[in-house]
Protein backbone atom coordinates (compact mmCIF):
# COMPACT_ATOMS: atom_id res chain seq x y z
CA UNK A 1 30.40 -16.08 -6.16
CA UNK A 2 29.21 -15.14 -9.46
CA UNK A 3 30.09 -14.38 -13.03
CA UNK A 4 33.15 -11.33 -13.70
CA UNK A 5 31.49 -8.04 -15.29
CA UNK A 6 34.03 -8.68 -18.08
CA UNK A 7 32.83 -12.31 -18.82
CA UNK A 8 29.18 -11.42 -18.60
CA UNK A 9 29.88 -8.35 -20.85
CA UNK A 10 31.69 -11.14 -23.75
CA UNK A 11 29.16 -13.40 -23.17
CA UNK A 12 27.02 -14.05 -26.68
CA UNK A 13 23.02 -12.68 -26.01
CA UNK A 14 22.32 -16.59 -26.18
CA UNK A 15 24.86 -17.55 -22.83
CA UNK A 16 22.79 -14.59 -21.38
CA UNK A 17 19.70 -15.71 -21.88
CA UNK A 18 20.44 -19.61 -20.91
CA UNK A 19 21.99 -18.11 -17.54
CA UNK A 20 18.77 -16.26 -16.98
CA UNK A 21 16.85 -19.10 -17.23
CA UNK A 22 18.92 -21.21 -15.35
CA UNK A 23 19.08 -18.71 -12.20
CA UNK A 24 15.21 -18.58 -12.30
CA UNK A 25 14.78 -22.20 -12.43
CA UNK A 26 17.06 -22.05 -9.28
CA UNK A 27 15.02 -19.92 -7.62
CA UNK A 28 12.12 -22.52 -8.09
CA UNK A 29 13.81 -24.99 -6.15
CA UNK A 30 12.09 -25.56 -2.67
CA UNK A 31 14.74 -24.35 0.40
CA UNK A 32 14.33 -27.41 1.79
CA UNK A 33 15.92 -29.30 -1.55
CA UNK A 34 18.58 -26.49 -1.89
CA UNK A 35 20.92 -27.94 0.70
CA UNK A 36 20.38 -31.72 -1.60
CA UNK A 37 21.63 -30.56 -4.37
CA UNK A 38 24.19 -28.51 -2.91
CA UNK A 39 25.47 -31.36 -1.68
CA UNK A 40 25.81 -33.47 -4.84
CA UNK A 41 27.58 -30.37 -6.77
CA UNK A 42 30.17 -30.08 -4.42
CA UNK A 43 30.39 -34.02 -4.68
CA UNK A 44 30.77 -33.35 -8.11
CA UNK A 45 33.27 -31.01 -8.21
CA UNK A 46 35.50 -32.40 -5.25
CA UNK A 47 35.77 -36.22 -7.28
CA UNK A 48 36.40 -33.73 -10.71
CA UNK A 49 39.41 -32.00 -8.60
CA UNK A 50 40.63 -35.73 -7.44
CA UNK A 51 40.26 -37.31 -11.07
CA UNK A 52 42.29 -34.13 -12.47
CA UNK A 53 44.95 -34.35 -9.71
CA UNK A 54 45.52 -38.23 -10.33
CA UNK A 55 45.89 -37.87 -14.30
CA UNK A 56 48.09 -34.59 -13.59
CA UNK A 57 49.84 -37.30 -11.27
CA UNK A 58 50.11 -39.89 -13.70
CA UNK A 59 51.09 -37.81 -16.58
CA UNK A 60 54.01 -36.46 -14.56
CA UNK A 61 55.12 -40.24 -13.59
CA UNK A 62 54.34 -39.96 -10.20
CA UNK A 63 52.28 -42.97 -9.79
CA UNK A 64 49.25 -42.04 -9.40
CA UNK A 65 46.37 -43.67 -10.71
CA UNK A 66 43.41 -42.85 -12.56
CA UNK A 67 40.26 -43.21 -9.70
């Protein structure tokens, strides 16, 4: 995992620096509360993935509902 060499190298000096500081707050982050918030991103992402699939769902007249 990790950002493309071709995205880093279009990314404006400002992303740059804001991703710099973000990895080395991440690196401040206890082990032992690593796993936590691990755990609530993928949360994150896996009720993102089932909100997009229901619209897709519903926009195609499938039935599905918004969760």
């Amino acid at each position: 995992m990790g950002i493309e060499g071709e995205k880093w190298a279009d990314a404006s000096e400002r992303d740059r620096v804001l991703a710099n500081a973000m990895l080395e707050d991440l690196m401040t982050i206890p082990e032992a509360e690593k796993e936590a918030y691990w755990e609530l991103y993928k949360q994150g992402v896996f009720k993102g993935l089932a909100r997009m699939k229901a619209e897709q769902e519903a926009k195609e007249g499938k039935g599905g509902k918004k969760p």
